[in-house]
PDB file of N, CA and C in Angstrom:
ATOM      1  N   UNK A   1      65.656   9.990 -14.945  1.00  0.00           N
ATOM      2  CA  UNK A   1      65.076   8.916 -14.152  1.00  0.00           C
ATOM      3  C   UNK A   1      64.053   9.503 -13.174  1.00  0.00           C
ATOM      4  N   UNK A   2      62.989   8.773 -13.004  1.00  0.00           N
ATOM      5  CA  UNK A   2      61.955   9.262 -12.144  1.00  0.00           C
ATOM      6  C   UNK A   2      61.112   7.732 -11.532  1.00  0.00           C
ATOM      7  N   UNK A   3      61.465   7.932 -10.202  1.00  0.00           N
ATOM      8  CA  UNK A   3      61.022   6.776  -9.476  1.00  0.00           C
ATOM      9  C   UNK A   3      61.802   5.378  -9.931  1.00  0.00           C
ATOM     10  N   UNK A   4      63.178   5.408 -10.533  1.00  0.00           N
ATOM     11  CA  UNK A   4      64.117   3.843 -11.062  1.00  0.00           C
ATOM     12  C   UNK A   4      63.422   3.891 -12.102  1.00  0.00           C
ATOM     13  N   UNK A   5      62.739   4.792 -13.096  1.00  0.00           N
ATOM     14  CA  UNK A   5      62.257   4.181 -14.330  1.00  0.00           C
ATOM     15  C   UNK A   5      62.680   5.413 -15.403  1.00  0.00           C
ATOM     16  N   UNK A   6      62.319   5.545 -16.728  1.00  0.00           N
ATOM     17  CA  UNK A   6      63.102   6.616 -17.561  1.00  0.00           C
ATOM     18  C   UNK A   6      61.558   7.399 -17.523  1.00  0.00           C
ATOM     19  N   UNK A   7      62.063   8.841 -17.298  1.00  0.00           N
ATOM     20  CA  UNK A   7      60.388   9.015 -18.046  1.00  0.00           C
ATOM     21  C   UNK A   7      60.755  10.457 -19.084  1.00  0.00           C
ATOM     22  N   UNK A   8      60.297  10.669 -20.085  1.00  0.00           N
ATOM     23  CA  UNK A   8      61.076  11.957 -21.152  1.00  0.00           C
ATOM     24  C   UNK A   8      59.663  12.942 -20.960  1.00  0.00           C
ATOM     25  N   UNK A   9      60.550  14.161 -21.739  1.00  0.00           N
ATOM     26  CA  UNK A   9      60.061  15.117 -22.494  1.00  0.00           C
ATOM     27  C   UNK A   9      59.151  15.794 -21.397  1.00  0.00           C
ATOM     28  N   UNK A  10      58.337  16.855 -22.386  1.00  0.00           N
ATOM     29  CA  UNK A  10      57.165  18.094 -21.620  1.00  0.00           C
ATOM     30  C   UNK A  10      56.619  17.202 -20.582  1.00  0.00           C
ATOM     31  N   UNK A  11      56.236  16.479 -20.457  1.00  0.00           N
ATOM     32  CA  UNK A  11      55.416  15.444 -19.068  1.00  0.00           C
ATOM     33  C   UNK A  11      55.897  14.606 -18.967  1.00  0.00           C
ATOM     34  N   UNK A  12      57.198  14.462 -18.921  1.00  0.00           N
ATOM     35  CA  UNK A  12      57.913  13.389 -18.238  1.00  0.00           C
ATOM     36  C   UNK A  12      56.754  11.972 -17.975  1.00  0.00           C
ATOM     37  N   UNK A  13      56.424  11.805 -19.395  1.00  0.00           N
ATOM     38  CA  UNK A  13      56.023  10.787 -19.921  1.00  0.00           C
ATOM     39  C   UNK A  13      57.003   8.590 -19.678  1.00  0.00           C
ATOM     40  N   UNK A  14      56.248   8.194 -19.477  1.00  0.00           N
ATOM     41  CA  UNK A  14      56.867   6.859 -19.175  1.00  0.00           C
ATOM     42  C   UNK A  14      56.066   5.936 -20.169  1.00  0.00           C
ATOM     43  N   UNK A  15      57.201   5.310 -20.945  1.00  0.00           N
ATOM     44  CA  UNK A  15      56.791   4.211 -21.669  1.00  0.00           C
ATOM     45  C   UNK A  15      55.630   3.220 -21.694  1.00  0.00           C
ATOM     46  N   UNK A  16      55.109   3.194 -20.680  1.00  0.00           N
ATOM     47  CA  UNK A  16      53.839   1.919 -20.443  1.00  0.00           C
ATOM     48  C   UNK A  16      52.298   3.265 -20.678  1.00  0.00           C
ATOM     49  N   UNK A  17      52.826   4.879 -20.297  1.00  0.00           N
ATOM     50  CA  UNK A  17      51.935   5.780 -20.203  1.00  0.00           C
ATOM     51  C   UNK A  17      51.822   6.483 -22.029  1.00  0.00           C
ATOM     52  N   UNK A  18      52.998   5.819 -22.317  1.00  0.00           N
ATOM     53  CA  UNK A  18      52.660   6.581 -24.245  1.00  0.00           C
ATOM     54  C   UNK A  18      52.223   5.280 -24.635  1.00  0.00           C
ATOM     55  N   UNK A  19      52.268   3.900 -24.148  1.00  0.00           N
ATOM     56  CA  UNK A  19      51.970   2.434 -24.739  1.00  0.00           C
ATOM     57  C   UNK A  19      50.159   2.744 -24.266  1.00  0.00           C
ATOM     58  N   UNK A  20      49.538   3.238 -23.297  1.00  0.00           N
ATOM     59  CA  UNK A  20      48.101   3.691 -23.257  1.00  0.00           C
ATOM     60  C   UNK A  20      47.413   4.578 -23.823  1.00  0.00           C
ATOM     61  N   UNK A  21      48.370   5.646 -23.898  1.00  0.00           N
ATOM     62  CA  UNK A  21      47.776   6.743 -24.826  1.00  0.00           C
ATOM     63  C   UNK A  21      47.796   6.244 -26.371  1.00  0.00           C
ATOM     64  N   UNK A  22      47.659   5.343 -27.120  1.00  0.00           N
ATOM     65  CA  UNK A  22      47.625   4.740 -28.124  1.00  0.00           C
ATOM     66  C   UNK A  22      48.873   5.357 -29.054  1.00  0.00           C
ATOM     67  N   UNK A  23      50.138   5.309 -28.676  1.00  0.00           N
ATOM     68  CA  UNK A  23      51.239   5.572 -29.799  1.00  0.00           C
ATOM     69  C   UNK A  23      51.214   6.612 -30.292  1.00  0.00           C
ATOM     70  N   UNK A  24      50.853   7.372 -30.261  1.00  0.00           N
ATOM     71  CA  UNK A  24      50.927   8.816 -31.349  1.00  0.00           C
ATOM     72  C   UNK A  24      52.200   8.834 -32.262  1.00  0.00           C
ATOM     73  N   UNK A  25      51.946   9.622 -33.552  1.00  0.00           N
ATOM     74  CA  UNK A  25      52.755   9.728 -34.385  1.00  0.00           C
ATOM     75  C   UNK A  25      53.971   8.146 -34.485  1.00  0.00           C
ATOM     76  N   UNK A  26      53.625   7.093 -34.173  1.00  0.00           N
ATOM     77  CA  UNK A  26      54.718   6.042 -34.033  1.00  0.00           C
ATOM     78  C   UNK A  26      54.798   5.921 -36.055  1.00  0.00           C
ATOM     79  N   UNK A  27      55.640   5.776 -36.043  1.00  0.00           N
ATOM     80  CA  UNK A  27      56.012   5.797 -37.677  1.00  0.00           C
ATOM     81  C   UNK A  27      55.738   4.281 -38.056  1.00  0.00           C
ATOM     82  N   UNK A  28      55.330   3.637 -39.194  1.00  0.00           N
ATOM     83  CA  UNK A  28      55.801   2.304 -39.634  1.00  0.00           C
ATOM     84  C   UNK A  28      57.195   2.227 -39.590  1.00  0.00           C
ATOM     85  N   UNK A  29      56.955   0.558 -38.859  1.00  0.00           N
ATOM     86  CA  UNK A  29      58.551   0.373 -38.658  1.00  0.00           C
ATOM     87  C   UNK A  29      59.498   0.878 -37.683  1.00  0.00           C
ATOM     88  N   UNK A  30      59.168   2.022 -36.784  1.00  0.00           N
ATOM     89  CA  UNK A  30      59.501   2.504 -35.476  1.00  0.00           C
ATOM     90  C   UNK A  30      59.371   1.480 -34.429  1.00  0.00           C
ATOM     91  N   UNK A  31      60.528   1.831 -34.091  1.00  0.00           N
ATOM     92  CA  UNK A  31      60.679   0.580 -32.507  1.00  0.00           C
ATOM     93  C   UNK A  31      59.205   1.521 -31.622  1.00  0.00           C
ATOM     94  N   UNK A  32      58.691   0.977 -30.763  1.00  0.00           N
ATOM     95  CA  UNK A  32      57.725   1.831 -29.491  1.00  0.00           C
ATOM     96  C   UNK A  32      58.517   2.687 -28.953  1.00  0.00           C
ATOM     97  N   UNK A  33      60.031   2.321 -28.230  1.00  0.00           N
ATOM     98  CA  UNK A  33      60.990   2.904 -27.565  1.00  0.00           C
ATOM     99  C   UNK A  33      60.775   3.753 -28.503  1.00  0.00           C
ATOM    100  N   UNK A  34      61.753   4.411 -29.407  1.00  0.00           N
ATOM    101  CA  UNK A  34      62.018   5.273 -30.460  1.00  0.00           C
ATOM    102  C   UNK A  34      60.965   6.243 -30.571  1.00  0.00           C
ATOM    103  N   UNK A  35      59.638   5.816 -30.787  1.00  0.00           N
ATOM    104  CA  UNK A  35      58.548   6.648 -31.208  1.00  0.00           C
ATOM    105  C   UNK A  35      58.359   7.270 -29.810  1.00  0.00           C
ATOM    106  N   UNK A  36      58.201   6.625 -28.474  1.00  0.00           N
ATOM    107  CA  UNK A  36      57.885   6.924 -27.200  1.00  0.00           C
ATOM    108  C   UNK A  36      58.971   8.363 -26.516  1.00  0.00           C
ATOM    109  N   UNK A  37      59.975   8.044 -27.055  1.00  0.00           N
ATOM    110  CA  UNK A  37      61.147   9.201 -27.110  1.00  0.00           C
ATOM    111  C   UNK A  37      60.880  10.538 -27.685  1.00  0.00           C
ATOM    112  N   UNK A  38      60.338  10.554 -29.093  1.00  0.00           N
ATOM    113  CA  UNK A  38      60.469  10.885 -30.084  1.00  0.00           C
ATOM    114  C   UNK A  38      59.547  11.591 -29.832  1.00  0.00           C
ATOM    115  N   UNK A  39      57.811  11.176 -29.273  1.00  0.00           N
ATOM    116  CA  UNK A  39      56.758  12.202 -29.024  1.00  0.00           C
ATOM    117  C   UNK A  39      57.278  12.953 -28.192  1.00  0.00           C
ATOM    118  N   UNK A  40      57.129  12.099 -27.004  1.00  0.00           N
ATOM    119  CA  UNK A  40      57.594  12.805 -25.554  1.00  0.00           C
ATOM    120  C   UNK A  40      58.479  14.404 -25.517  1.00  0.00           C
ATOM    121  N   UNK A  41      59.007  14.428 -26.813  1.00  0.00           N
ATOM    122  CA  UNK A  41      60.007  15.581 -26.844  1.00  0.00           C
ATOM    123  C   UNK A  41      59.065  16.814 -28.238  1.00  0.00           C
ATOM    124  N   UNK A  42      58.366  16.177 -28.458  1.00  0.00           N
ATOM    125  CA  UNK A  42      57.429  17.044 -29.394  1.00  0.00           C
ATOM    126  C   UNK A  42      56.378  17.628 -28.544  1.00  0.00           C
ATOM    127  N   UNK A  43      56.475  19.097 -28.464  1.00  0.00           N
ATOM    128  CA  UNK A  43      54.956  19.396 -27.670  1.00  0.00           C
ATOM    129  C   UNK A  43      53.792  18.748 -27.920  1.00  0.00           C
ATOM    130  N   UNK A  44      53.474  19.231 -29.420  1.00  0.00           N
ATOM    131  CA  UNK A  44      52.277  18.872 -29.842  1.00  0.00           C
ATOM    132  C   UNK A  44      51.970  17.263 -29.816  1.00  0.00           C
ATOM    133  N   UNK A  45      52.577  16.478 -29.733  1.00  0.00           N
ATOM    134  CA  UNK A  45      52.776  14.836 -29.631  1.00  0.00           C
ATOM    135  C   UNK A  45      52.472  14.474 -28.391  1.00  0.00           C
ATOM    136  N   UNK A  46      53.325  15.237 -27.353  1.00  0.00           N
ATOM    137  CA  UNK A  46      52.929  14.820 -25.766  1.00  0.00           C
ATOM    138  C   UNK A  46      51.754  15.506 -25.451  1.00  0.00           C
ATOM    139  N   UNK A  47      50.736  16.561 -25.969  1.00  0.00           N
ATOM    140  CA  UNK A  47      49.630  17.051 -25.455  1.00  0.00           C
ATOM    141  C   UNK A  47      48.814  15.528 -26.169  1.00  0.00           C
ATOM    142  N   UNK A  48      48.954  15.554 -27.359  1.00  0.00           N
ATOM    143  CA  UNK A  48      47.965  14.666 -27.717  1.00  0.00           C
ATOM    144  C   UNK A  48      48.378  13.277 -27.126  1.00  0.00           C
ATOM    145  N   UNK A  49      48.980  12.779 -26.511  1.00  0.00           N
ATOM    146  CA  UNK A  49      48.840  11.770 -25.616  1.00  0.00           C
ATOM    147  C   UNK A  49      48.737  11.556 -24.190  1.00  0.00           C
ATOM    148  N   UNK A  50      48.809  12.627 -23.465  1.00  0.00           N
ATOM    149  CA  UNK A  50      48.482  13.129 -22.154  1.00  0.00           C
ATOM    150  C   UNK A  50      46.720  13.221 -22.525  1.00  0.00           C
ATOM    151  N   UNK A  51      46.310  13.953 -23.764  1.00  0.00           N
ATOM    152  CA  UNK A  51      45.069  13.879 -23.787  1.00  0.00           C
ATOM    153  C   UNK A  51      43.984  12.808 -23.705  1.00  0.00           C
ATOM    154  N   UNK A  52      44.998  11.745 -24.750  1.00  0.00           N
ATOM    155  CA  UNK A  52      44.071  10.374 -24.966  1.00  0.00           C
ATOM    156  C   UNK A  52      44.251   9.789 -24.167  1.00  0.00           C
ATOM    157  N   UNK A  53      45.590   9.887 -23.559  1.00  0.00           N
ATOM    158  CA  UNK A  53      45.715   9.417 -21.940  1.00  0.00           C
ATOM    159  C   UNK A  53      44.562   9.522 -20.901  1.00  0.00           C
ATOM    160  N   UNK A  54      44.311  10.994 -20.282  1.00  0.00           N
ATOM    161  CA  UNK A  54      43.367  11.359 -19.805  1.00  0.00           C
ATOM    162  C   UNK A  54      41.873  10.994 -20.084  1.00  0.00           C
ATOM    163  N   UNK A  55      41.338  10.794 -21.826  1.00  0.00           N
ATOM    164  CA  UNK A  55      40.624  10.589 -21.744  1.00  0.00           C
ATOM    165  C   UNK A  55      39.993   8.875 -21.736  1.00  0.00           C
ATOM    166  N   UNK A  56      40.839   8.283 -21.686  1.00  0.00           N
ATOM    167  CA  UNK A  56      40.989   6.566 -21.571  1.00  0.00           C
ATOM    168  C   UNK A  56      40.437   6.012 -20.333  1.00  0.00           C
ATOM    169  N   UNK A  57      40.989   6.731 -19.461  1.00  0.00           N
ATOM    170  CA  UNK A  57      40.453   6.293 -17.600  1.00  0.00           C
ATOM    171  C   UNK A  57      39.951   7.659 -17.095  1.00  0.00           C
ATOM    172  N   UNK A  58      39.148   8.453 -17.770  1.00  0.00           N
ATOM    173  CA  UNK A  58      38.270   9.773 -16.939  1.00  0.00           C
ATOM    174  C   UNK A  58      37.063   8.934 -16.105  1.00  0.00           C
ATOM    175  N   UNK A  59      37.012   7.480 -16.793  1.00  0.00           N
ATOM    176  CA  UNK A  59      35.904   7.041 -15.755  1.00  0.00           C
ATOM    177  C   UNK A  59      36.097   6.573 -14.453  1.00  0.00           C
ATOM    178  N   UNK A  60      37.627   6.985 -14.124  1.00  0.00           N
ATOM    179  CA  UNK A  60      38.178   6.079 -12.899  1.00  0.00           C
ATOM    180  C   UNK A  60      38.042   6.763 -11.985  1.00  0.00           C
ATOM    181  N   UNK A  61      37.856   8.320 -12.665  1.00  0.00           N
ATOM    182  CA  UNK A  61      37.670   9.700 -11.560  1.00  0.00           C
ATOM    183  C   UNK A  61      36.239  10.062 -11.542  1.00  0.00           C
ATOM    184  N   UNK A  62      35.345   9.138 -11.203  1.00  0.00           N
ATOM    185  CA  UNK A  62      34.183   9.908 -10.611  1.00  0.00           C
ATOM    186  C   UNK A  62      33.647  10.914  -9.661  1.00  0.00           C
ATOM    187  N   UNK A  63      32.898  11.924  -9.975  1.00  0.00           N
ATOM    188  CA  UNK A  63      32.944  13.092  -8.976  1.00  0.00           C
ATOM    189  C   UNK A  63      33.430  14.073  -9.141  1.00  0.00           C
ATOM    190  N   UNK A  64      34.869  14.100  -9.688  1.00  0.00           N
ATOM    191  CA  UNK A  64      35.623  15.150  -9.794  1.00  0.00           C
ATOM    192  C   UNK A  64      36.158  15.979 -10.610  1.00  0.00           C
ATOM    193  N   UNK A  65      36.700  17.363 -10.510  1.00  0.00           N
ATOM    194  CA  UNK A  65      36.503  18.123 -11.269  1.00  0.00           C
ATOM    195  C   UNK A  65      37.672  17.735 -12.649  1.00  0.00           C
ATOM    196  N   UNK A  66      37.550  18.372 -13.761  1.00  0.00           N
ATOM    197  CA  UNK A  66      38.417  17.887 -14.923  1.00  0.00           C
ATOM    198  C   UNK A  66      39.810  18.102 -14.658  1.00  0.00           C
ATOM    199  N   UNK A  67      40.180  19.568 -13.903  1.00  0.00           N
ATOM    200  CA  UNK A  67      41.666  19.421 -13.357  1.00  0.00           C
ATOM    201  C   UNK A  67      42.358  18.772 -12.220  1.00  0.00           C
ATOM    202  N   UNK A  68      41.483  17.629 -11.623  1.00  0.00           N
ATOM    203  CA  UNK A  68      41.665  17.112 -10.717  1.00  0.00           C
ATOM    204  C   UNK A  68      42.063  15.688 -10.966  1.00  0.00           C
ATOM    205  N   UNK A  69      41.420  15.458 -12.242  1.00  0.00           N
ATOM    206  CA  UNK A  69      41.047  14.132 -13.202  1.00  0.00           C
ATOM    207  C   UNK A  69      42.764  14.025 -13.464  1.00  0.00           C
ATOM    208  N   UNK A  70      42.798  15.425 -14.466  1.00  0.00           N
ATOM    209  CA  UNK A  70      43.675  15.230 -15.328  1.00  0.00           C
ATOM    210  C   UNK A  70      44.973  14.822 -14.410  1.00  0.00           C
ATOM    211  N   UNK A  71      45.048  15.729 -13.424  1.00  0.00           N
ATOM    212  CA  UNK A  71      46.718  15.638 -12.087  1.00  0.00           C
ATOM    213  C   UNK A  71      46.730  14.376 -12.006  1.00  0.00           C
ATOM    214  N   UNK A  72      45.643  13.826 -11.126  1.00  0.00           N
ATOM    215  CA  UNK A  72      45.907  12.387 -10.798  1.00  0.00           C
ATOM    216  C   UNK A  72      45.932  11.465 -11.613  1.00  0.00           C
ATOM    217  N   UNK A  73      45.543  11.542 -12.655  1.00  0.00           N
ATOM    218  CA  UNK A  73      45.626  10.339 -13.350  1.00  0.00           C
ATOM    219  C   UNK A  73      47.073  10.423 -14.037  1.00  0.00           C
ATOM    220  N   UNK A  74      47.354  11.494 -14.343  1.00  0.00           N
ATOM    221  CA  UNK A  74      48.596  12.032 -15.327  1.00  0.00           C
ATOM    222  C   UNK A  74      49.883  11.296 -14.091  1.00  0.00           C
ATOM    223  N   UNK A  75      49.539  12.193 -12.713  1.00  0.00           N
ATOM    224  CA  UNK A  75      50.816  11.716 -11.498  1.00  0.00           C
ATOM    225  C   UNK A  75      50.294  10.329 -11.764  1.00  0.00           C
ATOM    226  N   UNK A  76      49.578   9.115 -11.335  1.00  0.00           N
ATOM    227  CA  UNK A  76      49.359   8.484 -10.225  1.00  0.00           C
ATOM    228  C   UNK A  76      48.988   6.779 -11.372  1.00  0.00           C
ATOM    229  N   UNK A  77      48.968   7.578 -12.833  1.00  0.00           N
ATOM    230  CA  UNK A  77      48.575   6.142 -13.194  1.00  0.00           C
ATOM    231  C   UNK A  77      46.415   6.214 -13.553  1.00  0.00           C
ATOM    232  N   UNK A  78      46.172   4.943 -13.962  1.00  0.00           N
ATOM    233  CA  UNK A  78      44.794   4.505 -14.686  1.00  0.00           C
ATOM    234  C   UNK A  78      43.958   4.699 -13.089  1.00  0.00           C
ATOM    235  N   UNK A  79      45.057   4.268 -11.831  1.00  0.00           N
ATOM    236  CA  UNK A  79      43.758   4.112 -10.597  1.00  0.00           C
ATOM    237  C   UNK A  79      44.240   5.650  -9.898  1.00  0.00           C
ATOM    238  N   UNK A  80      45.363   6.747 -10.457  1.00  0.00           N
ATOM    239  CA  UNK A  80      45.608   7.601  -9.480  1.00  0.00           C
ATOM    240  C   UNK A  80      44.463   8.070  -9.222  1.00  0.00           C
ATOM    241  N   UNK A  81      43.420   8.146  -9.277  1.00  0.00           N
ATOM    242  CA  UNK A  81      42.141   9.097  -8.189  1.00  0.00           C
ATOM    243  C   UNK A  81      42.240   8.353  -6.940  1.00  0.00           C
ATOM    244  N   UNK A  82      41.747   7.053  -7.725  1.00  0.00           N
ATOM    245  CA  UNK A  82      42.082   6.075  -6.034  1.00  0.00           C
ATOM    246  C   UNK A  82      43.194   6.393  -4.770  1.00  0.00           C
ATOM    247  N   UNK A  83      44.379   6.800  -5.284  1.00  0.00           N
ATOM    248  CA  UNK A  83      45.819   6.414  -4.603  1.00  0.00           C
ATOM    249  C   UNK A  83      45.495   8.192  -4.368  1.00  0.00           C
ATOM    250  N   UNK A  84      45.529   7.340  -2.959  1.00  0.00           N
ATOM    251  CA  UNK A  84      46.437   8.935  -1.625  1.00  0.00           C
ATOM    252  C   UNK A  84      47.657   9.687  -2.011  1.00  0.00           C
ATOM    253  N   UNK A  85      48.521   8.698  -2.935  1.00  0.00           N
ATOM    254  CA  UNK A  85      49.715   9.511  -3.225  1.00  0.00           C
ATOM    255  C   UNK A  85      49.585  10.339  -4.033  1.00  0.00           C
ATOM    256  N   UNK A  86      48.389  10.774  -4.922  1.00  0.00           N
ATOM    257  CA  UNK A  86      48.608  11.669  -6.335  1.00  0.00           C
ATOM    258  C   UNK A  86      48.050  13.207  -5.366  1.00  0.00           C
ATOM    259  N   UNK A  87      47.169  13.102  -4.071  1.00  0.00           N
ATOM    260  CA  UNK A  87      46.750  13.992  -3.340  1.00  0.00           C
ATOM    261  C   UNK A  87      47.993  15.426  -3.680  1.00  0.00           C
ATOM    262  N   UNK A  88      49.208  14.785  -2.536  1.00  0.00           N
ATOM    263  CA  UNK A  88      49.510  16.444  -2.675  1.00  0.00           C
ATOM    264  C   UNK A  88      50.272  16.827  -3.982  1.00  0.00           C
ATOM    265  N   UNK A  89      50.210  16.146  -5.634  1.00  0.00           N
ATOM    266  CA  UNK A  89      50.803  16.703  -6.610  1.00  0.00           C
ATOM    267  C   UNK A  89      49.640  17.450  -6.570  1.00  0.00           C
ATOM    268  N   UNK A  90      48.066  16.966  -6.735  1.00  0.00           N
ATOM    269  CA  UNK A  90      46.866  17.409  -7.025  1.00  0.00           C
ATOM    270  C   UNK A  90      46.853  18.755  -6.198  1.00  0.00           C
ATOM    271  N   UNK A  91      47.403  19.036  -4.859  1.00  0.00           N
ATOM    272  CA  UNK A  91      47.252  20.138  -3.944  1.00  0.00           C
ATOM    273  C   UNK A  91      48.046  21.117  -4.680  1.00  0.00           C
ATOM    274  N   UNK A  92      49.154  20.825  -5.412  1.00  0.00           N
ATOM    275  CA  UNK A  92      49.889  21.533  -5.694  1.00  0.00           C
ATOM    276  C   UNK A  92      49.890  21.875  -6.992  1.00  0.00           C
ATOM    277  N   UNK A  93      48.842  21.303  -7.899  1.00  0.00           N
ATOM    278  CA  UNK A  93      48.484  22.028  -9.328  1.00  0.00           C
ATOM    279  C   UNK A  93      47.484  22.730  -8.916  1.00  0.00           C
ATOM    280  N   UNK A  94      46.521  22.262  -7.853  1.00  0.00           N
ATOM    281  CA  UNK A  94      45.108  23.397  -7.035  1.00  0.00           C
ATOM    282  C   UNK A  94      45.791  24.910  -7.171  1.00  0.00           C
ATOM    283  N   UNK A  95      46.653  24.439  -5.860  1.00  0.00           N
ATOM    284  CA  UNK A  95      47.262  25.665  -5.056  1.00  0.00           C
ATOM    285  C   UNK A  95      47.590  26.675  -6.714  1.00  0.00           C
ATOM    286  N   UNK A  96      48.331  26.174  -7.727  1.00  0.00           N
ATOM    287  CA  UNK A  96      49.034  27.295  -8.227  1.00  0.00           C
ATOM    288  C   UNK A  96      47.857  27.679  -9.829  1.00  0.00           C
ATOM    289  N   UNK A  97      47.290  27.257  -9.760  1.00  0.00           N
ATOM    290  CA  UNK A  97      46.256  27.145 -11.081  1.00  0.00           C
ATOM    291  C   UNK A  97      45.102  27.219 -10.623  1.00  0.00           C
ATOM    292  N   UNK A  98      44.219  27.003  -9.782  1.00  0.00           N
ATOM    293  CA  UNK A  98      43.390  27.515  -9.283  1.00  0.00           C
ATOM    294  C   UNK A  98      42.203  26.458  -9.721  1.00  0.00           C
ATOM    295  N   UNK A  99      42.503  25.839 -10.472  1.00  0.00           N
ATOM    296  CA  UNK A  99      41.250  25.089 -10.871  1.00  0.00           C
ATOM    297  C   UNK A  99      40.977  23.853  -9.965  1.00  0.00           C
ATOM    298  N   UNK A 100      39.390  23.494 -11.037  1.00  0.00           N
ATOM    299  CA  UNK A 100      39.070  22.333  -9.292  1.00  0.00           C
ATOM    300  C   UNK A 100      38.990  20.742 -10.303  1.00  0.00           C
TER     301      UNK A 100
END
């Protein structure tokens, strides 16, 4: 559980956030739940939807650098650049990765 909601796998991914990244690998006939589980726990499944994720609302982050894009939007949601709250996850992928 993360924030009262479920979120799985390598990026603790949340259902409405694999329902944007357009489904990956969802099988015919797979419930969303099921498939949403099912990536989330596959590396290669959750990069490629963190990716299409990211690249769906990169226009929401104007200005800023691609690892800055990626934190906030990944923490914070389609408007996290907007929202003050994705700031100190963003300080804290800065701080240890170095990128801008």
């Amino acid at each position: 559980m993360d924030v009262g909601s479920l979120s799985c796998g390598y990026f603790q991914i949340k259902l409405p956030y694999y329902e944007d990244c357009g489904q990956p690998s969802k099988r015919p006939g797979e419930s969303t739940e099921a498939a949403w589980k099912r990536c989330s726990d596959d590396y290669n499944c959750a990069v490629t939807c963190l990716r299409a994720y990211i690249k769906r609302y990169a226009f929401k982050c104007p200005g800023v650098g691609t690892c800055q894009q990626m934190s906030r939007l990944h923490n914070g949601g389609p408007s996290g650049c907007q929202n003050s709250g994705t700031i100190g996850y963003w300080n804290v992928i800065h701080s240890c990765c170095g990128c801008s």
